[in-house]
PDB file of N, CA and C in Angstrom:
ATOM      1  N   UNK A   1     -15.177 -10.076  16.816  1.00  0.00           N
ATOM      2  CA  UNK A   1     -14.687 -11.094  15.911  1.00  0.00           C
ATOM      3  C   UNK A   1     -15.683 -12.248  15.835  1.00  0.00           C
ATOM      4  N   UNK A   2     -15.670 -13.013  14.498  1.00  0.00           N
ATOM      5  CA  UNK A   2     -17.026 -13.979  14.519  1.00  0.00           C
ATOM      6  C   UNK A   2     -16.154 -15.100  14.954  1.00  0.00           C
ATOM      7  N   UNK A   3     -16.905 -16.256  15.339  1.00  0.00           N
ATOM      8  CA  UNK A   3     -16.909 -17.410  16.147  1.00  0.00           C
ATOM      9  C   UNK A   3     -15.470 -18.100  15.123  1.00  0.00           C
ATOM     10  N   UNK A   4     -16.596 -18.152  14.145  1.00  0.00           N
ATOM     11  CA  UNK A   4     -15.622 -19.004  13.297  1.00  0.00           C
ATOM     12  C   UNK A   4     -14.418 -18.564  12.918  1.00  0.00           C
ATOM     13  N   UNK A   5     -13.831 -16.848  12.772  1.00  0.00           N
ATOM     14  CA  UNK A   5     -12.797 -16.710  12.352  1.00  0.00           C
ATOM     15  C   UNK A   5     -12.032 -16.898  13.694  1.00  0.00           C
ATOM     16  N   UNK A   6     -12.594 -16.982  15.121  1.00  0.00           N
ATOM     17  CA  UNK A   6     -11.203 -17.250  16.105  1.00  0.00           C
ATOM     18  C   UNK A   6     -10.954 -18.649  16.212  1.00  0.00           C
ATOM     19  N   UNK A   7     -12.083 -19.294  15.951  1.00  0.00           N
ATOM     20  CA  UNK A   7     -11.938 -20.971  15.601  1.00  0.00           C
ATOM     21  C   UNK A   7     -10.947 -21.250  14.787  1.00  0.00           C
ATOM     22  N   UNK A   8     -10.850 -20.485  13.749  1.00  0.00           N
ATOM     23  CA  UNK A   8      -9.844 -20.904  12.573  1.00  0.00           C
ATOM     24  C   UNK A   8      -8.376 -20.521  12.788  1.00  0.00           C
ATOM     25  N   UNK A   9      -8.004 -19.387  13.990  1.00  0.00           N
ATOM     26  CA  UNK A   9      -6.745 -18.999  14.276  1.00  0.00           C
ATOM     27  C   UNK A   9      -5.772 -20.124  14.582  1.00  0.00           C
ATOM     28  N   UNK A  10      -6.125 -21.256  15.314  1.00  0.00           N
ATOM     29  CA  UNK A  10      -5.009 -21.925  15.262  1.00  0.00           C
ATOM     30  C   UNK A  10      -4.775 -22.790  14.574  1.00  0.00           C
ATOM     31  N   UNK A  11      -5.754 -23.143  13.674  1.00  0.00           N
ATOM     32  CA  UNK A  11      -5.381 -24.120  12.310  1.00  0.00           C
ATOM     33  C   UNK A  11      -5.170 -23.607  11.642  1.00  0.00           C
ATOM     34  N   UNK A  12      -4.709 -22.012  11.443  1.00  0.00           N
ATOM     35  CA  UNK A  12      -4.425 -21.281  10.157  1.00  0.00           C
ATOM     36  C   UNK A  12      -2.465 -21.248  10.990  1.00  0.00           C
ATOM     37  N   UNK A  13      -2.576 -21.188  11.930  1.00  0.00           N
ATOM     38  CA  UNK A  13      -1.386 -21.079  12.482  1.00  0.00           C
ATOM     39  C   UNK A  13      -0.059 -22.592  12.427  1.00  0.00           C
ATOM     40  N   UNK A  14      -1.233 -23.646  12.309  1.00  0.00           N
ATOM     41  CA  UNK A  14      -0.573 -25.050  11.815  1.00  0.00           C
ATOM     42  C   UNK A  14      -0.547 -24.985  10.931  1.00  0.00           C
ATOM     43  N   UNK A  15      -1.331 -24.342   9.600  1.00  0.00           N
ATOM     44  CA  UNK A  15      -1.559 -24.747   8.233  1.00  0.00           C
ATOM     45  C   UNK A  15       0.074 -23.765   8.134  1.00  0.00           C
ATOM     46  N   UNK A  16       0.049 -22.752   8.646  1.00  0.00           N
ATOM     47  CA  UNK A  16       1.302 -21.787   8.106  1.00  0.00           C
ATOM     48  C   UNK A  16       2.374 -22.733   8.629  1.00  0.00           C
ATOM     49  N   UNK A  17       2.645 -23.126   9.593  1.00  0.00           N
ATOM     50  CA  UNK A  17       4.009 -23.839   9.704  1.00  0.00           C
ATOM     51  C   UNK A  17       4.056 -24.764   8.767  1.00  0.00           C
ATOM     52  N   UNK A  18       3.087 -25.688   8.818  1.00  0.00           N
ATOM     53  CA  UNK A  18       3.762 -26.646   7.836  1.00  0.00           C
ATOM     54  C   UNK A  18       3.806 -26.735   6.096  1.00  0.00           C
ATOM     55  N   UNK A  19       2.841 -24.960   5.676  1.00  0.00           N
ATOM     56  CA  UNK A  19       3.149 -24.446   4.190  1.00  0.00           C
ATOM     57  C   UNK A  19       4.529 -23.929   4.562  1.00  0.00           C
ATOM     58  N   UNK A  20       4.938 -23.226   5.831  1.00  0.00           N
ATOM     59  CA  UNK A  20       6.812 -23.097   5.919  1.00  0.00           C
ATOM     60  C   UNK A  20       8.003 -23.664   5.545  1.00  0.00           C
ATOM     61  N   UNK A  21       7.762 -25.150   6.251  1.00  0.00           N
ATOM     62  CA  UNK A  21       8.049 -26.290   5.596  1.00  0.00           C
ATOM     63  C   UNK A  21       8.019 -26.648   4.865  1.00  0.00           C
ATOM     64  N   UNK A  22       7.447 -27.177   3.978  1.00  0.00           N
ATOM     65  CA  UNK A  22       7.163 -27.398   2.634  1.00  0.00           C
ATOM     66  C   UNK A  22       7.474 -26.261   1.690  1.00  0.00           C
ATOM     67  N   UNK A  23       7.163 -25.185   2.028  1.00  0.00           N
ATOM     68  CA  UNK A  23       7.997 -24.233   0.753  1.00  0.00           C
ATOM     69  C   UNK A  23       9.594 -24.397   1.096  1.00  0.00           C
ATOM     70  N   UNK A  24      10.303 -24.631   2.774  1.00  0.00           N
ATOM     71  CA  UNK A  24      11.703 -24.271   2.116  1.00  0.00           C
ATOM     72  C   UNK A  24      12.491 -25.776   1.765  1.00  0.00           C
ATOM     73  N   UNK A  25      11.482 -27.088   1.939  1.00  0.00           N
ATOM     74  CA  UNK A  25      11.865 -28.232   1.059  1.00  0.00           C
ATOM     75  C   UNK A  25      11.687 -27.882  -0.311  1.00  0.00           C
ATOM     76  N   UNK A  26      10.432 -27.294  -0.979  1.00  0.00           N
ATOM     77  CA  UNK A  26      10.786 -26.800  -2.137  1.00  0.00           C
ATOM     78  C   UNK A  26      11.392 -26.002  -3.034  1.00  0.00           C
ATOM     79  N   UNK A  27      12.068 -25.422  -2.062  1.00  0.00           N
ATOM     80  CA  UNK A  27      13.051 -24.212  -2.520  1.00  0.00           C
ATOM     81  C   UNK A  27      14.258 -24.556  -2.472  1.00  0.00           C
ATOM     82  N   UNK A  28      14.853 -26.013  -1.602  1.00  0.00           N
ATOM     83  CA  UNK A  28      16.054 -26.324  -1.934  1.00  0.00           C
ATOM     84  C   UNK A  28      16.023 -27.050  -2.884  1.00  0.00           C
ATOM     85  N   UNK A  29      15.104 -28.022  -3.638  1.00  0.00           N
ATOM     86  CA  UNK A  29      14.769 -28.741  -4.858  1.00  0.00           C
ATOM     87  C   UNK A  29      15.493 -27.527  -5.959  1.00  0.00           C
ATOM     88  N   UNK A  30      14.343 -26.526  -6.015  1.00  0.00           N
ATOM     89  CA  UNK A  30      14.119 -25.605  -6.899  1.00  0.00           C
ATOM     90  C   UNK A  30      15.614 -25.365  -7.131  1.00  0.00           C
ATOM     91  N   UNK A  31      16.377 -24.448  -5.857  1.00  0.00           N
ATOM     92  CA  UNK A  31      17.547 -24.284  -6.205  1.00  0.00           C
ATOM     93  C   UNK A  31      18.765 -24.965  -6.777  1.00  0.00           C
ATOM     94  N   UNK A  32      18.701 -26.500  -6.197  1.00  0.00           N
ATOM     95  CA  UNK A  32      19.323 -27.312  -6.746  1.00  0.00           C
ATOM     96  C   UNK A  32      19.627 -27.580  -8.704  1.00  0.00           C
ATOM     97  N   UNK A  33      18.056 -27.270  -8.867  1.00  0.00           N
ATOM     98  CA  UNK A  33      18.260 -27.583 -10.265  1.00  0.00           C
ATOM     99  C   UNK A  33      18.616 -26.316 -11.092  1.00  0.00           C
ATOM    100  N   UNK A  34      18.327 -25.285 -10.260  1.00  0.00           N
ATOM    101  CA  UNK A  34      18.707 -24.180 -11.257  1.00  0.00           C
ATOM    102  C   UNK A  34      20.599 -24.021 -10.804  1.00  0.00           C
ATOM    103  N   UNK A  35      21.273 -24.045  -9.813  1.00  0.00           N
ATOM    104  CA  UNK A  35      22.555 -23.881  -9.969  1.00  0.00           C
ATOM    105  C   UNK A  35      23.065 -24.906  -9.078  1.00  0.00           C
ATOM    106  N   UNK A  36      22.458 -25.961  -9.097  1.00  0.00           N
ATOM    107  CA  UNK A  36      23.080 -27.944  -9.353  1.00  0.00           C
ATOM    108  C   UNK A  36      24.397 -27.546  -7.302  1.00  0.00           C
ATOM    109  N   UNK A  37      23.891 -26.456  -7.051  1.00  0.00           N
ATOM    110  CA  UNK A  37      24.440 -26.805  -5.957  1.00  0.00           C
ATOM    111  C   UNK A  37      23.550 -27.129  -4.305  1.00  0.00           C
ATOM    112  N   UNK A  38      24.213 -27.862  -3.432  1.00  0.00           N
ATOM    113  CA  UNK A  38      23.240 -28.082  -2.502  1.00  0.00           C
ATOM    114  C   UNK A  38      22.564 -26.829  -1.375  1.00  0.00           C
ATOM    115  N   UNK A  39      23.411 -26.157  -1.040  1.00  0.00           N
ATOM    116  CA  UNK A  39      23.385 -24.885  -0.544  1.00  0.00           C
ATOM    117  C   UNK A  39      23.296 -23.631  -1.149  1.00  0.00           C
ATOM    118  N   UNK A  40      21.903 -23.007  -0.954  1.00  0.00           N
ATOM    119  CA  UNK A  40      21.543 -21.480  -1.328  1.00  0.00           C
ATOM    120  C   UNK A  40      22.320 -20.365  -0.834  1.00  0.00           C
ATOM    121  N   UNK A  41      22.803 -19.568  -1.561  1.00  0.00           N
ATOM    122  CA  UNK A  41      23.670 -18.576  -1.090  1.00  0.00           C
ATOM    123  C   UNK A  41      22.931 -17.600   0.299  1.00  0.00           C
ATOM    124  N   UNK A  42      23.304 -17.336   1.195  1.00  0.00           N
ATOM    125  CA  UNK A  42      23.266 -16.814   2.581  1.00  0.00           C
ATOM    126  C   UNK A  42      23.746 -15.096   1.914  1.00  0.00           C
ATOM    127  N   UNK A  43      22.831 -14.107   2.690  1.00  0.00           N
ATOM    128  CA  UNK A  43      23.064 -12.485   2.047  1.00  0.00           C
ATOM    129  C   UNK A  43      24.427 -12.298   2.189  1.00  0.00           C
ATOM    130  N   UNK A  44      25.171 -12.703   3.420  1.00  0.00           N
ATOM    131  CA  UNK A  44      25.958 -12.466   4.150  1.00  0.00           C
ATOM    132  C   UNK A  44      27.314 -13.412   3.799  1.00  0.00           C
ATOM    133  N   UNK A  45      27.095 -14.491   2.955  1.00  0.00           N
ATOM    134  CA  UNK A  45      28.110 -15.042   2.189  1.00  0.00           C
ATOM    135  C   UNK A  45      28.788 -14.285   1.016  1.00  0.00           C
ATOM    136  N   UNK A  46      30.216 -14.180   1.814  1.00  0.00           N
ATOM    137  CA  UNK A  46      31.003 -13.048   0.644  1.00  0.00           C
ATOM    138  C   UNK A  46      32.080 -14.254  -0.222  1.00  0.00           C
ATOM    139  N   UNK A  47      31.281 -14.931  -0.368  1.00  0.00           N
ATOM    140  CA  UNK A  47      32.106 -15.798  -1.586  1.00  0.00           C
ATOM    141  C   UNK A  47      31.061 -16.251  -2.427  1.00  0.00           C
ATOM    142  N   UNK A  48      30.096 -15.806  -2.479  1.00  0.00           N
ATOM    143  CA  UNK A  48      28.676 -15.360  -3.519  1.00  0.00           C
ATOM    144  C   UNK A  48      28.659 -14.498  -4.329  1.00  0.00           C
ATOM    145  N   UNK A  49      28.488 -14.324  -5.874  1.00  0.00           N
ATOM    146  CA  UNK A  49      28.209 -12.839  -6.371  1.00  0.00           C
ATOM    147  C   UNK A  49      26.879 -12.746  -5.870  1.00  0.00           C
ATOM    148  N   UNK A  50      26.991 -10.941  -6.620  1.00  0.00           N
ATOM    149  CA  UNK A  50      25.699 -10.924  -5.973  1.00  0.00           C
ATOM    150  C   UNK A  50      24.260 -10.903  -6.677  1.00  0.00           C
ATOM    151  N   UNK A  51      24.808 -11.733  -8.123  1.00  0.00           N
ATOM    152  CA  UNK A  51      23.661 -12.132  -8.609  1.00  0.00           C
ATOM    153  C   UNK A  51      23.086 -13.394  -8.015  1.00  0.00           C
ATOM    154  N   UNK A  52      24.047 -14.369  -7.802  1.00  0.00           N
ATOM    155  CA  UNK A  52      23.663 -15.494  -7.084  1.00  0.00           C
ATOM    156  C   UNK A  52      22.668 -15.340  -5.769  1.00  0.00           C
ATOM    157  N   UNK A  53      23.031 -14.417  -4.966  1.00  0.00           N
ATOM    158  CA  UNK A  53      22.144 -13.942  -3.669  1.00  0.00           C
ATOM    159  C   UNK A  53      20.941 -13.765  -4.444  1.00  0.00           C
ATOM    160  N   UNK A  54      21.084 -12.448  -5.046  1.00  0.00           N
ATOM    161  CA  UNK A  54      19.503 -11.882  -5.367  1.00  0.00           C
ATOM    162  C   UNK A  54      18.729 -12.683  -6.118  1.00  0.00           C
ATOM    163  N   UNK A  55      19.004 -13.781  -6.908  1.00  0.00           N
ATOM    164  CA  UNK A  55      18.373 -14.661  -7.575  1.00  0.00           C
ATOM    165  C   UNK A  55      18.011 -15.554  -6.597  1.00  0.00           C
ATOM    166  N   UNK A  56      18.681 -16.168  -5.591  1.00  0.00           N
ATOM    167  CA  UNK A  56      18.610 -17.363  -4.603  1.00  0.00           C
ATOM    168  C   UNK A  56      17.132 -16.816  -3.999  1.00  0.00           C
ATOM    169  N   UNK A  57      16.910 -15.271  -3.727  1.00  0.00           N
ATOM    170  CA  UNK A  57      16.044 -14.485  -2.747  1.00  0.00           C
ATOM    171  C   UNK A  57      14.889 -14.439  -3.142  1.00  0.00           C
ATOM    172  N   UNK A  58      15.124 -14.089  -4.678  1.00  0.00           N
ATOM    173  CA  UNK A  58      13.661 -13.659  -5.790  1.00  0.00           C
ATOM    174  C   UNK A  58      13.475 -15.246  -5.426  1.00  0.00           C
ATOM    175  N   UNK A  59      13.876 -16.531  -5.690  1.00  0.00           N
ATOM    176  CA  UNK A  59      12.943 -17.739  -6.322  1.00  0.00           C
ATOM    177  C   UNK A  59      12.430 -17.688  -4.709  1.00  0.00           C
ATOM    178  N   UNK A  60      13.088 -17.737  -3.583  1.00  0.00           N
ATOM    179  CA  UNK A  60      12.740 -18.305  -2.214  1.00  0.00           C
ATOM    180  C   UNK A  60      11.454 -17.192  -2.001  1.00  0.00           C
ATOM    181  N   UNK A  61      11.714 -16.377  -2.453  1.00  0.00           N
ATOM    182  CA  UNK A  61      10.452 -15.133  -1.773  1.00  0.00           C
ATOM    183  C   UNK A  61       9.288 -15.691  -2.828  1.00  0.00           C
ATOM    184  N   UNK A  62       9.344 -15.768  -4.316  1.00  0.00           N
ATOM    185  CA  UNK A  62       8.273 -16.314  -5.180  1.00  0.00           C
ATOM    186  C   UNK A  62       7.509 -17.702  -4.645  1.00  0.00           C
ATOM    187  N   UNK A  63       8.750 -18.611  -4.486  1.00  0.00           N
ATOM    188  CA  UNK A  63       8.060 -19.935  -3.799  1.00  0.00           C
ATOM    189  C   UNK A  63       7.538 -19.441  -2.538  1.00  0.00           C
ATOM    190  N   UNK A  64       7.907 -18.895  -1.367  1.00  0.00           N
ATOM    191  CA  UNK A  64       7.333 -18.807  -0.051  1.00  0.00           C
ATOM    192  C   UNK A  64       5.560 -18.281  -0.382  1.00  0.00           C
ATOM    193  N   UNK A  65       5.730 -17.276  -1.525  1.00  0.00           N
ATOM    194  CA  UNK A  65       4.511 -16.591  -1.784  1.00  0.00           C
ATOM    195  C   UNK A  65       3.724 -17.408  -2.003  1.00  0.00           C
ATOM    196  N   UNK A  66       3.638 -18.370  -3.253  1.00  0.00           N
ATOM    197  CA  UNK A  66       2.764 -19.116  -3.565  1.00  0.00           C
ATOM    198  C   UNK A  66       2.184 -20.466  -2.802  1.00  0.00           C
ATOM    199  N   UNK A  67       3.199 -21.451  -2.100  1.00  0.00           N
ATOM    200  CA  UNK A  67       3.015 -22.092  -0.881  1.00  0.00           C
ATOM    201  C   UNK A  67       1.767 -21.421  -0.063  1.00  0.00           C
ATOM    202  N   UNK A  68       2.208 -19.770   0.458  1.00  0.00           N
ATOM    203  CA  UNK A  68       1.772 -19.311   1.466  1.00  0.00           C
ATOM    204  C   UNK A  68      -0.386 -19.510   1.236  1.00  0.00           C
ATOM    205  N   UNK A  69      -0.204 -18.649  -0.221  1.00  0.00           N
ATOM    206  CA  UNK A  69      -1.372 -18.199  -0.906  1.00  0.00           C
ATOM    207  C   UNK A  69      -1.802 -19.538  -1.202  1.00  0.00           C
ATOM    208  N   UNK A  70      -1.739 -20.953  -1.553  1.00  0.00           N
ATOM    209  CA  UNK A  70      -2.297 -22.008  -1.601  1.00  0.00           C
ATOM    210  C   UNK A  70      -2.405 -22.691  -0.043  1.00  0.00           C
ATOM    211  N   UNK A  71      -1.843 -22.370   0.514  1.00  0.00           N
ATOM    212  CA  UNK A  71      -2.127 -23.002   1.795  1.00  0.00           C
ATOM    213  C   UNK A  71      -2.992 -22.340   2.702  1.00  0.00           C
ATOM    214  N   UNK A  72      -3.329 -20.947   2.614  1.00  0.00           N
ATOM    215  CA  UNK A  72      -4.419 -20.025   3.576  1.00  0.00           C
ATOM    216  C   UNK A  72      -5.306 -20.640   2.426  1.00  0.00           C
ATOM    217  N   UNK A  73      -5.279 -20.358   1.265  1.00  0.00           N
ATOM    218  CA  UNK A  73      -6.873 -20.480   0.520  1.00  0.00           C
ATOM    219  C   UNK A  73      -7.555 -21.874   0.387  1.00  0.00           C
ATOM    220  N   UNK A  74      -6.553 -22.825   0.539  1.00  0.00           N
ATOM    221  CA  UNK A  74      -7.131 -24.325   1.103  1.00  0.00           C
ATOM    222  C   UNK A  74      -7.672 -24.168   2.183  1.00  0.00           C
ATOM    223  N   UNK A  75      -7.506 -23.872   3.333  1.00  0.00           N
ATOM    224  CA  UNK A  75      -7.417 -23.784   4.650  1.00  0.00           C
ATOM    225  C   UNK A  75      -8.980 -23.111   4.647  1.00  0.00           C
ATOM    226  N   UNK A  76      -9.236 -22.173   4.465  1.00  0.00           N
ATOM    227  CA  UNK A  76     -10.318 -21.335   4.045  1.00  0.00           C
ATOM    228  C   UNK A  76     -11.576 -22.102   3.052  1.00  0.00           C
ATOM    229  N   UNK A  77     -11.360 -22.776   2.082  1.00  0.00           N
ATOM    230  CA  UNK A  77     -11.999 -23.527   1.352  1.00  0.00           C
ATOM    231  C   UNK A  77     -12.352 -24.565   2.521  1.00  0.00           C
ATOM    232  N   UNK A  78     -11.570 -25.489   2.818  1.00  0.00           N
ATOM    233  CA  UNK A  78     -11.705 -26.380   3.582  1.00  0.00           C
ATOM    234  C   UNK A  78     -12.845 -25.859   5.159  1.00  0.00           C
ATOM    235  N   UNK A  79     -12.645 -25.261   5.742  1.00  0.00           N
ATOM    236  CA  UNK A  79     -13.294 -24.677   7.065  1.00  0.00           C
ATOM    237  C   UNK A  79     -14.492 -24.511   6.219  1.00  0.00           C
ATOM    238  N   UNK A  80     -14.955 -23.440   4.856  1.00  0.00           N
ATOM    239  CA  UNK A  80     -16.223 -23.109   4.752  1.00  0.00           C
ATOM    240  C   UNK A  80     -16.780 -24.621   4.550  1.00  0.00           C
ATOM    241  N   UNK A  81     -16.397 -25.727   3.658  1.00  0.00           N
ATOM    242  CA  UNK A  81     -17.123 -26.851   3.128  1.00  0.00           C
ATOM    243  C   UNK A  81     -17.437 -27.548   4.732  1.00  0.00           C
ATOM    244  N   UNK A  82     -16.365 -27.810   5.763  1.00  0.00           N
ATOM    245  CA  UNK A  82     -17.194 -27.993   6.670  1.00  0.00           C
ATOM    246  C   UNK A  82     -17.948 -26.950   8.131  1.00  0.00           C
ATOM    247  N   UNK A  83     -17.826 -25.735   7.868  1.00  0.00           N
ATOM    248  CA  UNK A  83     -18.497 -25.340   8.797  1.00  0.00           C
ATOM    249  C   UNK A  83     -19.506 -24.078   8.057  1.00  0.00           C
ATOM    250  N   UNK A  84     -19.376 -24.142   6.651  1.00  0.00           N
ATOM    251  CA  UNK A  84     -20.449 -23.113   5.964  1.00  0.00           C
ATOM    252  C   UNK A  84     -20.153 -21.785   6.227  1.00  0.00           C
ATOM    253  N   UNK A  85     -19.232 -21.418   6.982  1.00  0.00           N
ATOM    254  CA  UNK A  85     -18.872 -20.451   6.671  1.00  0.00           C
ATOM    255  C   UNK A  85     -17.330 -19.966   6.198  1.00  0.00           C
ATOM    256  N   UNK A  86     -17.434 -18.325   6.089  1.00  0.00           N
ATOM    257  CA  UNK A  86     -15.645 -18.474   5.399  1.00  0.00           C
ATOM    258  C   UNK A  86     -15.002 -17.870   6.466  1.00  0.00           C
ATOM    259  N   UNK A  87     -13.505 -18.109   6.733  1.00  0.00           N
ATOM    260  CA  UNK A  87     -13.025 -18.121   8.149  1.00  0.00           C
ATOM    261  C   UNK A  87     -12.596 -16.291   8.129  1.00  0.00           C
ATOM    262  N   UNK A  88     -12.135 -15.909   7.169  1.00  0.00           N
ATOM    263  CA  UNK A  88     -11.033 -14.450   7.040  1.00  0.00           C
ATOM    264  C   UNK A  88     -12.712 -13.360   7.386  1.00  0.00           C
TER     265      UNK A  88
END
């Protein structure tokens, strides 16, 4: 393994918690405005249809994705500008 990609393991490991964070603050926003309630339906909540679940799942899995994918490729951008190389 090169220097720099084990260098980068644990700031890729902070960068992921706190893109964690931040996607599921943005996913209760998100949800809020699409069905104006404060709480996302739970799989396992049987007073949910089950369009409500699978919709609650698709936006949380879409947002987690994109969070995820902007926060490694910052992370990566950032390490090469200061150490010239790319971390993955």
């Amino acid at each position: 393994m090169k220097a720099a990609k084990i260098a980068y393991k644990p700031v890729g490991l902070v960068l992921g918690a706190v893109g964690g964070m931040v996607a599921g603050v943005a996913f209760k926003q998100v949800w809020k405005a699409i069905e104006g309630e404060g709480d996302a339906p739970d799989a396992m909540d049987e007073d949910r249809p089950w369009r409500q679940i699978l919709l609650a799942a698709a936006v949380q899995g879409a947002i987690f994705a994109v969070v995820k994918a902007a926060v490694e490729r910052s992370g990566a951008v950032t390490a090469r500008r200061l150490t010239g190389t790319w971390p993955g």
